[in-house]
Protein backbone atom coordinates (compact mmCIF):
# COMPACT_ATOMS: atom_id res chain seq x y z
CA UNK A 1 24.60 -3.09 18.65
CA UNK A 2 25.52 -6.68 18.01
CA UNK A 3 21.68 -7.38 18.14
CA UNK A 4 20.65 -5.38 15.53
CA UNK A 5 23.66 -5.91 13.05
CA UNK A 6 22.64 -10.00 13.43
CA UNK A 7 19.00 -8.87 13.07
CA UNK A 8 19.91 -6.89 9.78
CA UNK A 9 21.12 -9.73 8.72
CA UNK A 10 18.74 -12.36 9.37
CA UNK A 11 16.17 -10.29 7.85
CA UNK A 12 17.74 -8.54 4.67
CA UNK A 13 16.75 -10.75 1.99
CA UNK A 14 12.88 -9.69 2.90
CA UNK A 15 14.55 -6.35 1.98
CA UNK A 16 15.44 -7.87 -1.56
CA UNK A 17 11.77 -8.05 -2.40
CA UNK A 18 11.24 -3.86 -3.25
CA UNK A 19 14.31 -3.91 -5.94
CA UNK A 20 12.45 -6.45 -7.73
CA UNK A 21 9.11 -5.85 -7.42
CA UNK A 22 9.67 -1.84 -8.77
CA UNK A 23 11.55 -3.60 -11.67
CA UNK A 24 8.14 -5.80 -12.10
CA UNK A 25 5.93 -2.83 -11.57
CA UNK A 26 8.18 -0.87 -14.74
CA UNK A 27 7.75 -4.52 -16.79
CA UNK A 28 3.97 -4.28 -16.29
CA UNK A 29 3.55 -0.84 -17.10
CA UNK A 30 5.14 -1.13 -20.18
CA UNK A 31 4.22 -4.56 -21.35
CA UNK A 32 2.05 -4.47 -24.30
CA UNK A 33 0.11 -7.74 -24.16
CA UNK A 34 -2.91 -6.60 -26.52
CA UNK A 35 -5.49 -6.71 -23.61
CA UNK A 36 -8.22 -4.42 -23.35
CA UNK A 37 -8.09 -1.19 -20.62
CA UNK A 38 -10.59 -1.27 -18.61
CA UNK A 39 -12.04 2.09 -17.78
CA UNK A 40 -12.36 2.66 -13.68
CA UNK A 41 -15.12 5.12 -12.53
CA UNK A 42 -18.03 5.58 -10.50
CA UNK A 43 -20.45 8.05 -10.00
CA UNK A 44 -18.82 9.06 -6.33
CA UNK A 45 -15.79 10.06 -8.31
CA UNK A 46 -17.05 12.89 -10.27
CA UNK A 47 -18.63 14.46 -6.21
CA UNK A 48 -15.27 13.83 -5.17
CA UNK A 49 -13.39 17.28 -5.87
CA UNK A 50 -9.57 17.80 -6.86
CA UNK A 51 -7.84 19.41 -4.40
CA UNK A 52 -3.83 19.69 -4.38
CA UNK A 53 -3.01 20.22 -1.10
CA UNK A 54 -3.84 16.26 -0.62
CA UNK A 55 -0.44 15.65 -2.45
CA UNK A 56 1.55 16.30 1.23
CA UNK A 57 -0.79 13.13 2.39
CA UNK A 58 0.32 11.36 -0.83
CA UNK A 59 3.85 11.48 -0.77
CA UNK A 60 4.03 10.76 2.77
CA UNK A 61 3.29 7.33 1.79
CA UNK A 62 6.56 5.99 0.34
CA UNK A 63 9.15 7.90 3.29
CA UNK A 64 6.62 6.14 6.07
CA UNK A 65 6.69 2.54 4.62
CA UNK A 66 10.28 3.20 5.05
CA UNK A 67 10.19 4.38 8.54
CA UNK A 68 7.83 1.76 9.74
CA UNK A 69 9.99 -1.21 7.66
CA UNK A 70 13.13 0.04 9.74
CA UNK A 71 11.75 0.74 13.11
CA UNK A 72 10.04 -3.40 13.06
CA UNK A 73 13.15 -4.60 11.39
CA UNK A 74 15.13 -3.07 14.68
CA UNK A 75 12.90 -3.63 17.24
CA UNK A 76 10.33 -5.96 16.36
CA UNK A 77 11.76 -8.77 14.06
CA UNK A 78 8.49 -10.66 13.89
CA UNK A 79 6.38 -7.88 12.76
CA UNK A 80 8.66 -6.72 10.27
CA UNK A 81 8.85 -10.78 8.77
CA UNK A 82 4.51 -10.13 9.42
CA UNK A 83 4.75 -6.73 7.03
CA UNK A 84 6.99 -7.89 4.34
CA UNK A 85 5.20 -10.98 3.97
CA UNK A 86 2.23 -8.59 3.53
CA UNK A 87 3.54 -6.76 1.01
CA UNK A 88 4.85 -9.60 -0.69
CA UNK A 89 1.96 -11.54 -1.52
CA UNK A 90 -0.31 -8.61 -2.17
CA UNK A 91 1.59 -6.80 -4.15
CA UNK A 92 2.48 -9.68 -5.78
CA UNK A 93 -1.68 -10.15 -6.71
CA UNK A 94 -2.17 -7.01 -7.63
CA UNK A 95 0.04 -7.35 -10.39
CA UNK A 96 -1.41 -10.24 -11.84
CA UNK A 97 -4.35 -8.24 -11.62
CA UNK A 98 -3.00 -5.93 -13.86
CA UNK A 99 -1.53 -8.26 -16.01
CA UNK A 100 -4.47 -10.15 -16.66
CA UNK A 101 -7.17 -7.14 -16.14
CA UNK A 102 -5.22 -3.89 -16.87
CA UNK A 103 -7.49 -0.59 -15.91
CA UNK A 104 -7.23 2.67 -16.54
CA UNK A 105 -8.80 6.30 -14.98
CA UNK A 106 -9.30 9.20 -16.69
CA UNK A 107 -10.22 11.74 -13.23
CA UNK A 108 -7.58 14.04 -13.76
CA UNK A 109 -8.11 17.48 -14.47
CA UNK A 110 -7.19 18.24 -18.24
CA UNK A 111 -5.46 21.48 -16.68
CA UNK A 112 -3.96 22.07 -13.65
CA UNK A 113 -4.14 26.16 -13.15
CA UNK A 114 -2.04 27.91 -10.72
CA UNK A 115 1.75 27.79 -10.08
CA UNK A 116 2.04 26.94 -6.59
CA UNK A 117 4.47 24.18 -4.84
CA UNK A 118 1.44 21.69 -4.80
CA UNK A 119 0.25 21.94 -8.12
CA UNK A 120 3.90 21.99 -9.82
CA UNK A 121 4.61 18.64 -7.31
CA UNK A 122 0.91 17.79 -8.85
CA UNK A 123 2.12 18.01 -12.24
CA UNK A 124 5.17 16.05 -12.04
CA UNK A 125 3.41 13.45 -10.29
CA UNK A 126 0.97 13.22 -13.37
CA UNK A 127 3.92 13.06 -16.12
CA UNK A 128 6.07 10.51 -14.05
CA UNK A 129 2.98 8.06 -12.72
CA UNK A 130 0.57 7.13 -16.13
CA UNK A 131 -3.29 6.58 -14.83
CA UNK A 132 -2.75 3.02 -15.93
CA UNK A 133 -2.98 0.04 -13.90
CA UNK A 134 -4.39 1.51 -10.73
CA UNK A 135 -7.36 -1.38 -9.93
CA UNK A 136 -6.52 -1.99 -6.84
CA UNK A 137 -4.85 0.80 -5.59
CA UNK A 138 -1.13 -0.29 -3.96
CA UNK A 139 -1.33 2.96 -2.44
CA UNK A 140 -4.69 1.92 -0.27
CA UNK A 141 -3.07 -1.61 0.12
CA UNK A 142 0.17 -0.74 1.26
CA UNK A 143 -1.27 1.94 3.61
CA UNK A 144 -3.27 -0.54 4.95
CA UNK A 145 -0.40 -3.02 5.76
CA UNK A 146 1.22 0.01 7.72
CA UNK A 147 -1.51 -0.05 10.20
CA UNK A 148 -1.89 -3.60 10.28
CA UNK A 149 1.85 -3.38 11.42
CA UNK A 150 0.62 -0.46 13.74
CA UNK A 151 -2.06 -2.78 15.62
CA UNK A 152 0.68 -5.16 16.73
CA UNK A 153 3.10 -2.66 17.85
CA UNK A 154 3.93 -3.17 21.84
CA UNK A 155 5.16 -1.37 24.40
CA UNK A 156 3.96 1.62 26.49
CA UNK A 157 4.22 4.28 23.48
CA UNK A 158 2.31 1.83 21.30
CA UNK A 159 -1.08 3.96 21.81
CA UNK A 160 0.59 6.83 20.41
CA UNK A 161 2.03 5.06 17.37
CA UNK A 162 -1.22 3.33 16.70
CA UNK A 163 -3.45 6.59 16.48
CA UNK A 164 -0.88 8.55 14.47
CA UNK A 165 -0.96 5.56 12.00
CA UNK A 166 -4.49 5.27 11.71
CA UNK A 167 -4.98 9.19 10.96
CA UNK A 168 -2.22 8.65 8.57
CA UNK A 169 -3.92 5.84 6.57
CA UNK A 170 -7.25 7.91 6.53
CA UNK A 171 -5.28 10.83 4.49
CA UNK A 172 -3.28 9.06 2.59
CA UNK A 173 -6.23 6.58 1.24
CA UNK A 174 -8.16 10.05 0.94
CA UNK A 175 -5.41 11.66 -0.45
CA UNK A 176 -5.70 9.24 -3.62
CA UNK A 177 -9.20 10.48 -4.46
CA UNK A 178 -8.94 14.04 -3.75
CA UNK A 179 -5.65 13.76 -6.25
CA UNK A 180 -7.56 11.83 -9.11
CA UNK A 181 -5.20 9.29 -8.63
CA UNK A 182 -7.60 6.65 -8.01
CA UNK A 183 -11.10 5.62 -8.06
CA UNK A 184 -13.38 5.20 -5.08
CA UNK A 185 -13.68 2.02 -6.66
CA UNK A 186 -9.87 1.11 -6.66
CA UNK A 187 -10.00 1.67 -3.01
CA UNK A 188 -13.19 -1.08 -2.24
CA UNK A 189 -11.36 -3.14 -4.19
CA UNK A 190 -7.89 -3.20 -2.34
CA UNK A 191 -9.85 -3.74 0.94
CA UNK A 192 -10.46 -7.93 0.59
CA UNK A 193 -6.82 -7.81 -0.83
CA UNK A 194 -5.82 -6.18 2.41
CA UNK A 195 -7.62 -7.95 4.67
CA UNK A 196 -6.81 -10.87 3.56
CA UNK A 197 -2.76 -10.57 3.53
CA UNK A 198 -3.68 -9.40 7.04
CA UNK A 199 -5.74 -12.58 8.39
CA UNK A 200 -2.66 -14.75 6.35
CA UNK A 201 0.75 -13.08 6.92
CA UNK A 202 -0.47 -11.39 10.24
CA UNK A 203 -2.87 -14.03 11.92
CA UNK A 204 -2.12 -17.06 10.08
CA UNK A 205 -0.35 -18.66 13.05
CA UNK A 206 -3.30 -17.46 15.59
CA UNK A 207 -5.43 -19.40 12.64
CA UNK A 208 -3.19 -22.42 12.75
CA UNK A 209 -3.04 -22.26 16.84
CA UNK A 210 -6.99 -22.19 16.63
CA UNK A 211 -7.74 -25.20 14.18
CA UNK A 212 -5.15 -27.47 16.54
CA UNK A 213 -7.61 -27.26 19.06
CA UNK A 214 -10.08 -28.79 16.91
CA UNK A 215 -7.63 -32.37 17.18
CA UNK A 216 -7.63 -31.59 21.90
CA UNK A 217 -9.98 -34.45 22.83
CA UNK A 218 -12.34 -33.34 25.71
């Protein structure tokens, strides 16, 4: 017990990082700057169909960055320092992106028919979350730093946790298309953003450990 209450507090300020960057993330989205939208679309978009049921994918999204934060914050310290440095700095990119390229979609249906669960969750989704801003896709980049997270999980259940991850990635970075939420081409574009938060707050020290060896004299 006295473990984790000194590892709570080792690693809280990380923890500081999500009050202030949804406060940035409300600044952006309603900073008028007098830039241009740019329009995101392609033509695999418009083959892509809507399909509501992909909102239980979506909003799994936000309670598992949760789980995952609080399970590596317990158990595994350095992975948890690994993640939030993640999401620091790419978050942190993508919203220069939007400040200095904003983009827009316009995907969704004009009306949403029916009066099931899904398409009422659907349509409060739509009034609460504007289709601004959305080049890259946090959604794909933060999904993505989950199963980063995932690969260096350890222990004998880490199999397990590692394959559940990875089909919960695929869904919820489907999920965003099937929604009109995104663009196919939001989602290419958050993949070099990913991947390279993951070779620099994940493998930077492997990186580091590598280049020494340049300086061993044989």
């Amino acid at each position: 017990m006295r473990n984790t209450i000194r590892k709570f507090k080792d690693n809280f300020y990380y923890l500081i990082f999500w009050p202030i960057y949804i406060g940035v993330f409300i600044a952006v989205e309603s900073l008028d700057l007098g830039l241009t939208f740019h329009r995101v679309h392609c033509f695999v978009d418009d083959i892509i169909p809507f399909s509501e049921y992909f909102v239980i994918p979506y909003l799994t999204w936000h309670p598992l960055i949760v789980i995952v934060l609080l399970y590596t914050l317990i158990y595994e310290t350095d992975n948890f320092r690994n993640l939030m440095k993640f999401f620091i700095l790419t978050f942190s990119v993508t919203m220069v992106i939007y400040l200095v390229y904003p983009s827009y979609l316009d995907l969704r249906p004009e009306t949403l028919e029916g009066n099931s669960i899904f398409i009422w969750i659907v349509r409060f989704i739509y009034t609460v979350d504007t289709p601004t801003n959305v080049c890259p896709s946090l959604h794909i980049i933060g999904s993505l730093g989950l199963l980063f997270a995932s690969w260096d999980t350890r222990g004998r259940d880490s199999i397990p946790k590692k394959i559940f991850m990875a089909v919960a990635v695929v869904f919820i970075c489907a999920s965003t298309l099937f929604m009109k939420q995104h663009s196919l081409v939001d989602v290419v574009v958050a993949m070099p953003i990913s991947f390279i938060g993951w070779l620099i707050c994940f493998r930077g020290k492997e990186i580091e450990r590598f280049k020494g060896l340049d300086n061993i004299e044989l």
